[in-house]
Protein backbone atom coordinates (compact mmCIF):
# COMPACT_ATOMS: atom_id res chain seq x y z
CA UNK A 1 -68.70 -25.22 -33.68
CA UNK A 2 -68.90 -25.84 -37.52
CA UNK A 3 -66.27 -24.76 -39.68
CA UNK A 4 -68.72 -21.53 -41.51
CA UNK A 5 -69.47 -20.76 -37.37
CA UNK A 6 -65.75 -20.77 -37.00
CA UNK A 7 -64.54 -18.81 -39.78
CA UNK A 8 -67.52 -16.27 -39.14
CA UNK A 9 -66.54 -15.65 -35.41
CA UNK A 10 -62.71 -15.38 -36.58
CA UNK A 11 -63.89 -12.93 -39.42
CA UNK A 12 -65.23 -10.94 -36.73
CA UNK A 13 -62.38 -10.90 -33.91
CA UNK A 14 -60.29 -9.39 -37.09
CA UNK A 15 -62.62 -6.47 -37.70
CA UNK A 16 -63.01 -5.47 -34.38
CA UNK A 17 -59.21 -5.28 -34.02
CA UNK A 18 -57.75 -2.14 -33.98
CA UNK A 19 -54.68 -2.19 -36.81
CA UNK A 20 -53.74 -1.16 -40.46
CA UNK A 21 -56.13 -3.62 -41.98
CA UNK A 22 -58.95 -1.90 -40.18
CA UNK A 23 -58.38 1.74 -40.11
CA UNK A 24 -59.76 2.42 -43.69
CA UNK A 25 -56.45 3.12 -45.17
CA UNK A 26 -57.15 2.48 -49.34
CA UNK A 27 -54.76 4.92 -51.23
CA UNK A 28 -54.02 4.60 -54.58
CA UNK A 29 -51.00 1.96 -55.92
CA UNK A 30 -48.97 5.23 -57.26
CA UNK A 31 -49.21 6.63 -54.01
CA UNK A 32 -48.46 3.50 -52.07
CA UNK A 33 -44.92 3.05 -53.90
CA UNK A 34 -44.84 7.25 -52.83
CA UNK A 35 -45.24 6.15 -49.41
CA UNK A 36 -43.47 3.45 -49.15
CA UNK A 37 -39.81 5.57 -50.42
CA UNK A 38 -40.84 8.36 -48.46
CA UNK A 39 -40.54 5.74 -45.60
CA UNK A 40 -37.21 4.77 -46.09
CA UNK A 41 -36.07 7.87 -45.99
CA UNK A 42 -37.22 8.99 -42.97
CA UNK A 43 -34.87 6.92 -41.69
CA UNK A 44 -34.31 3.76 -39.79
CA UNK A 45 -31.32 3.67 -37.16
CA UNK A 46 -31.50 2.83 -34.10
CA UNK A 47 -33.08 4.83 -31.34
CA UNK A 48 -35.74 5.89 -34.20
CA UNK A 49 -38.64 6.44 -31.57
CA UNK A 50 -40.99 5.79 -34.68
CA UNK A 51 -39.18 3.17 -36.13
CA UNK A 52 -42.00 -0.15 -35.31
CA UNK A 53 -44.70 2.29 -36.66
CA UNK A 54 -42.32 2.83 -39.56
CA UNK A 55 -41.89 -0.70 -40.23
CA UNK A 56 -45.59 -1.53 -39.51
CA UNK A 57 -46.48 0.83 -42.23
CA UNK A 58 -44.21 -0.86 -44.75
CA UNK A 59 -45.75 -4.48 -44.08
CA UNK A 60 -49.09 -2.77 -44.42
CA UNK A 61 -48.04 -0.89 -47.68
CA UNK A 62 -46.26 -4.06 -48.99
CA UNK A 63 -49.04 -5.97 -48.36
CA UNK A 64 -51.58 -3.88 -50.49
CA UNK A 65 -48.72 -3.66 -53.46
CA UNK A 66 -48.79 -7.40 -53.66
CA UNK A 67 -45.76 -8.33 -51.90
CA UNK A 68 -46.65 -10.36 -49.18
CA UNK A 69 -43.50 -11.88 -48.03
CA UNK A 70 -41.80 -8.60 -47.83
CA UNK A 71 -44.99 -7.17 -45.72
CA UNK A 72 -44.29 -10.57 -43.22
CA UNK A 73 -40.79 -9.71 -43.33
CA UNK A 74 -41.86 -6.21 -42.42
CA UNK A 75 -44.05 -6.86 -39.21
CA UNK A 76 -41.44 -8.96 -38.07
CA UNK A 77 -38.87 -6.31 -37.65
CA UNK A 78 -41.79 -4.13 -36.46
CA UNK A 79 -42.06 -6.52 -33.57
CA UNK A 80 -38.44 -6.30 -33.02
CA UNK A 81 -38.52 -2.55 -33.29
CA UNK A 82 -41.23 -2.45 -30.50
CA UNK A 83 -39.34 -4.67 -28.29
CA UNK A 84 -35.97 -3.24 -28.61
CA UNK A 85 -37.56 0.48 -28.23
CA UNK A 86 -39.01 0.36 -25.17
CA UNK A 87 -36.99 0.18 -21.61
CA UNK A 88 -38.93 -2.53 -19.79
CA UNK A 89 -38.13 -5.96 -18.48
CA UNK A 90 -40.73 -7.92 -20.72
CA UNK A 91 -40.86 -8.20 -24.52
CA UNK A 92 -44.41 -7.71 -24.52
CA UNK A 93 -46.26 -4.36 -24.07
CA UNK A 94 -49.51 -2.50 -25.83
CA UNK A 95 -47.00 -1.25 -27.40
CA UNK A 96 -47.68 -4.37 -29.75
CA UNK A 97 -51.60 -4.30 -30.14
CA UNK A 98 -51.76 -2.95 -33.46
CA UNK A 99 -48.55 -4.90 -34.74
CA UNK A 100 -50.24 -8.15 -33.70
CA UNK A 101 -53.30 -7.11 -35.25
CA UNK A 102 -51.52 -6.93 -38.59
CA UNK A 103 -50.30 -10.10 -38.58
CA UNK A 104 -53.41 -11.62 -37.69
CA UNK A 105 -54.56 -10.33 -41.04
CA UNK A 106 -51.62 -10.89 -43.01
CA UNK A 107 -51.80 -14.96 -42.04
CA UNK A 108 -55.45 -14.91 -42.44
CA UNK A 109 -55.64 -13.64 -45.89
CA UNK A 110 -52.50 -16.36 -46.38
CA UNK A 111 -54.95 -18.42 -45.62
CA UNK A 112 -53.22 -19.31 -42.14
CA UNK A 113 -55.79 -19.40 -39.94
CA UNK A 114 -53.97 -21.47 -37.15
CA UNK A 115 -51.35 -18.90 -36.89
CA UNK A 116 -54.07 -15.78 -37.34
CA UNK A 117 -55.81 -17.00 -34.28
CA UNK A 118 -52.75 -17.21 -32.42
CA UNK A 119 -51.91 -13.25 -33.14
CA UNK A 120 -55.74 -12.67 -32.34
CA UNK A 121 -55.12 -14.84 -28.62
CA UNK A 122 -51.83 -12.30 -28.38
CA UNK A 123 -53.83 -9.53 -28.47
CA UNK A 124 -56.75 -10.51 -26.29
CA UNK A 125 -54.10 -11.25 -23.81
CA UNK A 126 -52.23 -7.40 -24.25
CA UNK A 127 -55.70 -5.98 -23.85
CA UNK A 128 -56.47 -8.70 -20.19
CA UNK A 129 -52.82 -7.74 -18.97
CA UNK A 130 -53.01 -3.71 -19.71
CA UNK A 131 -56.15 -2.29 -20.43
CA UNK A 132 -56.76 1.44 -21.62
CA UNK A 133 -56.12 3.97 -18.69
CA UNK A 134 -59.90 5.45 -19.56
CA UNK A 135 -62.53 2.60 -19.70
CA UNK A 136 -64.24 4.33 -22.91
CA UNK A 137 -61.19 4.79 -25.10
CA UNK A 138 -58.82 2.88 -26.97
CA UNK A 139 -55.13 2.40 -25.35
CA UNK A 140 -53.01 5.34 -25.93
CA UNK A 141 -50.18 3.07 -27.74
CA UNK A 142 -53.15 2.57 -30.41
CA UNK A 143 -53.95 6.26 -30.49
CA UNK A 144 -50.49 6.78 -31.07
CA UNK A 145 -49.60 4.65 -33.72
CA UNK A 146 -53.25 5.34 -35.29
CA UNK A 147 -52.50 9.06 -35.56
CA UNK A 148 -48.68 8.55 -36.49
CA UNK A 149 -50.07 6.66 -39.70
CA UNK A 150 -53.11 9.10 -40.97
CA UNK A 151 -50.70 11.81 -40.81
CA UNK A 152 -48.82 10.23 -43.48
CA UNK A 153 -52.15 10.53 -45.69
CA UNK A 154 -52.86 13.76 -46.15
CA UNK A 155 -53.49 16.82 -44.04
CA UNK A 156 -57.65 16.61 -44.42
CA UNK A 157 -57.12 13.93 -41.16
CA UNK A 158 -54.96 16.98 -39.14
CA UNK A 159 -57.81 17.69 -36.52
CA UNK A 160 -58.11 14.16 -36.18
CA UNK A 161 -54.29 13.27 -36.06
CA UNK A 162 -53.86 15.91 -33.23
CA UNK A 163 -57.02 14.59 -31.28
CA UNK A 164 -55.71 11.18 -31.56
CA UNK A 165 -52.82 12.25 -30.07
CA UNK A 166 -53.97 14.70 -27.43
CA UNK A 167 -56.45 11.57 -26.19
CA UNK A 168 -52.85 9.58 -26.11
CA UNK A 169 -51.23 12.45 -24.47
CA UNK A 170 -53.97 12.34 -21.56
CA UNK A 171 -53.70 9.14 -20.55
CA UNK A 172 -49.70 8.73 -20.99
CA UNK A 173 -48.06 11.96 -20.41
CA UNK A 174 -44.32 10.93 -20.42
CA UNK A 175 -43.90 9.75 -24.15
CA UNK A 176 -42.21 13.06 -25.27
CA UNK A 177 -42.38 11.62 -29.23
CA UNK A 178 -46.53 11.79 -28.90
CA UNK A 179 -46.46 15.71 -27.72
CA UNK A 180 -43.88 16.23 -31.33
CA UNK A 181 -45.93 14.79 -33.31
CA UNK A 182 -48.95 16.42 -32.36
CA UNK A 183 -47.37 19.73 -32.67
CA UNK A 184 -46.28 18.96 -35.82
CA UNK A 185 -49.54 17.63 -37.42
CA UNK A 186 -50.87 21.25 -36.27
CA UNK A 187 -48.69 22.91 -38.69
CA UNK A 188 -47.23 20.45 -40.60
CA UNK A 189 -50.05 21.00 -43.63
CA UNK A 190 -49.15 25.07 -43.47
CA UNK A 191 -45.29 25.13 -43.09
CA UNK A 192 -45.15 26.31 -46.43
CA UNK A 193 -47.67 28.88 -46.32
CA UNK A 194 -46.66 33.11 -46.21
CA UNK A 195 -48.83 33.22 -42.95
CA UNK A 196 -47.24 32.21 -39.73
CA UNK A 197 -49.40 30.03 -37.53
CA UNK A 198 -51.20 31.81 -34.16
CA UNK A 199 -49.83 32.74 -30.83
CA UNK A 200 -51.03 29.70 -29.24
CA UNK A 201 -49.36 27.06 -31.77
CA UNK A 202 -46.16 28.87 -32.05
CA UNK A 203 -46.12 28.31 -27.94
CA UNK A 204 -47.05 24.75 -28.10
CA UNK A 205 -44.08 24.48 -30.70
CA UNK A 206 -42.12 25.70 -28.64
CA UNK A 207 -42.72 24.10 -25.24
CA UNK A 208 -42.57 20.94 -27.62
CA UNK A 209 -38.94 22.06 -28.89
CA UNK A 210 -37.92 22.46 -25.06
CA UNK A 211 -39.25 18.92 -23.66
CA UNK A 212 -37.47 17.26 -27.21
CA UNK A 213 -34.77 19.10 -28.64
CA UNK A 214 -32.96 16.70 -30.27
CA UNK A 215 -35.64 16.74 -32.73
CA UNK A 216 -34.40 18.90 -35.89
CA UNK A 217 -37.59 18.35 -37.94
CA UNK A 218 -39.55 20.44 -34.93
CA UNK A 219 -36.71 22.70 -34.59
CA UNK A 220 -36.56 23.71 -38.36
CA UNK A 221 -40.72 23.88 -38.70
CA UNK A 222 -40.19 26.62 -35.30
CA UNK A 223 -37.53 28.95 -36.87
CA UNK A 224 -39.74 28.53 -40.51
CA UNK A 225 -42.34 30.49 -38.44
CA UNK A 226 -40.05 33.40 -36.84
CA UNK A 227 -39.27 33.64 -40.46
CA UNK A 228 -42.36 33.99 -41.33
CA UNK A 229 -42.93 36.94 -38.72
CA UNK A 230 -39.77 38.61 -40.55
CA UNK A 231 -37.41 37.38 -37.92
CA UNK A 232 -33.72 36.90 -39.05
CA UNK A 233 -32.96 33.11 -38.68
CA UNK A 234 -29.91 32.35 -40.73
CA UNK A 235 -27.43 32.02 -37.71
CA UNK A 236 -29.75 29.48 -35.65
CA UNK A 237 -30.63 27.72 -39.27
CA UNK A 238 -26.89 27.12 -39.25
CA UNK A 239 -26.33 25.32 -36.10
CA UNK A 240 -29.02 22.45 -37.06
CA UNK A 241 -26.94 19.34 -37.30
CA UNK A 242 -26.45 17.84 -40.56
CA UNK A 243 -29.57 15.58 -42.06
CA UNK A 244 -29.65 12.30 -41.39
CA UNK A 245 -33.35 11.54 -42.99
CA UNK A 246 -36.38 13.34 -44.12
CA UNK A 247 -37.46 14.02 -40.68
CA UNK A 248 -34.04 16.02 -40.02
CA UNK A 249 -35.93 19.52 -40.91
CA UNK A 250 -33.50 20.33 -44.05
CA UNK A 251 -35.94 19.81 -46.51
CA UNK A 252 -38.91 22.40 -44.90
CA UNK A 253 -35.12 24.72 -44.51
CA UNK A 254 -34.47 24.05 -47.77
């Protein structure tokens, strides 16, 4: 194979992988820096169910601000994140598709192509080893972590965040974190709206609350609504724990 044959088939394996790079993610440089401190202070200690995606994000975000060590630095302790988060014998799951997909980019446009082929060879071998539960659709870890990121770009991508994570849901019922999220990308964009949300949100909240209630970000977004329906809430407002991080519900409280 000629080099232009090489480079041609390796620019191809990168755009049919399913990562940042890929998922048509082109926000403005103002906006970037936005994201990028509203990451941090979300929060990054450990047992952080989000906290690869978190990291993943950051490489991605560094990586379009210029700062290309940081971003490598980033998907590093993404991969670390991933490994350390999940209760299994091996260090490599699907859990790591989309954060070997990054870095497959990331040495490519560093012109690395000997070390972007061996990230594209690490995910061919994730997808050989465990394949998507429906033969049609993408594997639920990349659902997951594709929906996790849109939601942090505005709530015109809600319906498409919560189908993400319903397809996700489907084919992996037991990640509790994927069921939150969902819930919350159904109201998240009208928490601070006079109107409560319907009957049949307001239940998935709180069936949501009950299967994960250490999460205080949920919690708080569930007694905003009662509120909302002119329900007195001060007593259980109280007995949320103190914040840690944005995602500790004082701020929608507040």
């Amino acid at each position: 194979m000629s080099a232009a044959q090489s480079q041609s088939t390796l620019q191809a394996k990168l755009k049919a992988l399913q990562c940042h790079f890929t998922w048509d993610i082109d926000p403005s440089r103002s906006r970037l820096f936005r994201f990028s401190d509203k990451l941090e202070d979300i929060g990054t200690e450990e047992g952080n169910s989000w906290l690869g995606h978190i990291y993943n994000l950051q490489g991605y975000i560094h990586y379009q601000l210029g700062f290309t060590e940081d971003a490598q630095c980033f998907f590093i302790r993404a991969t670390e994140a991933f490994r350390r988060s999940r209760n299994t014998v091996s260090d490599e799951g699907p859990w790591l598709l989309v954060n070997y997909g990054n870095l497959a980019w990331l040495h490519h446009y560093l012109g690395e192509q000997a070390e972007s082929q061996t990230y594209l060879s690490k995910v061919d071998t994730l997808l050989k080893e465990y394949p998507s539960p429906s033969q049609d659709e993408l594997h639920p870890e990349i659902y997951a972590e594709k929906a996790w990121t849109l939601m942090k770009f505005g709530t015109d991508k809600r319906l498409l965040v919560a189908d993400y994570f319903q397809r996700a849901i489907r084919m992996q019922p037991d990640m509790v974190e994927w069921n939150t999220s969902r819930v919350i990308a159904l109201v998240d964009d009208v928490k601070y709206n006079d109107t409560p949300v319907g009957e049949d949100i307001l239940e998935k909240m709180r069936v949501a609350k009950e299967q994960d209630p250490e999460n205080l970000y949920l919690a708080a977004l569930y007694l905003i609504q009662h509120a909302k329906k002119g329900e007195k809430i001060k007593d259980e407002a109280h007995e949320l724990r103190n914040p840690v991080s944005s995602y500790s519900g004082i701020k929608p409280l507040l």
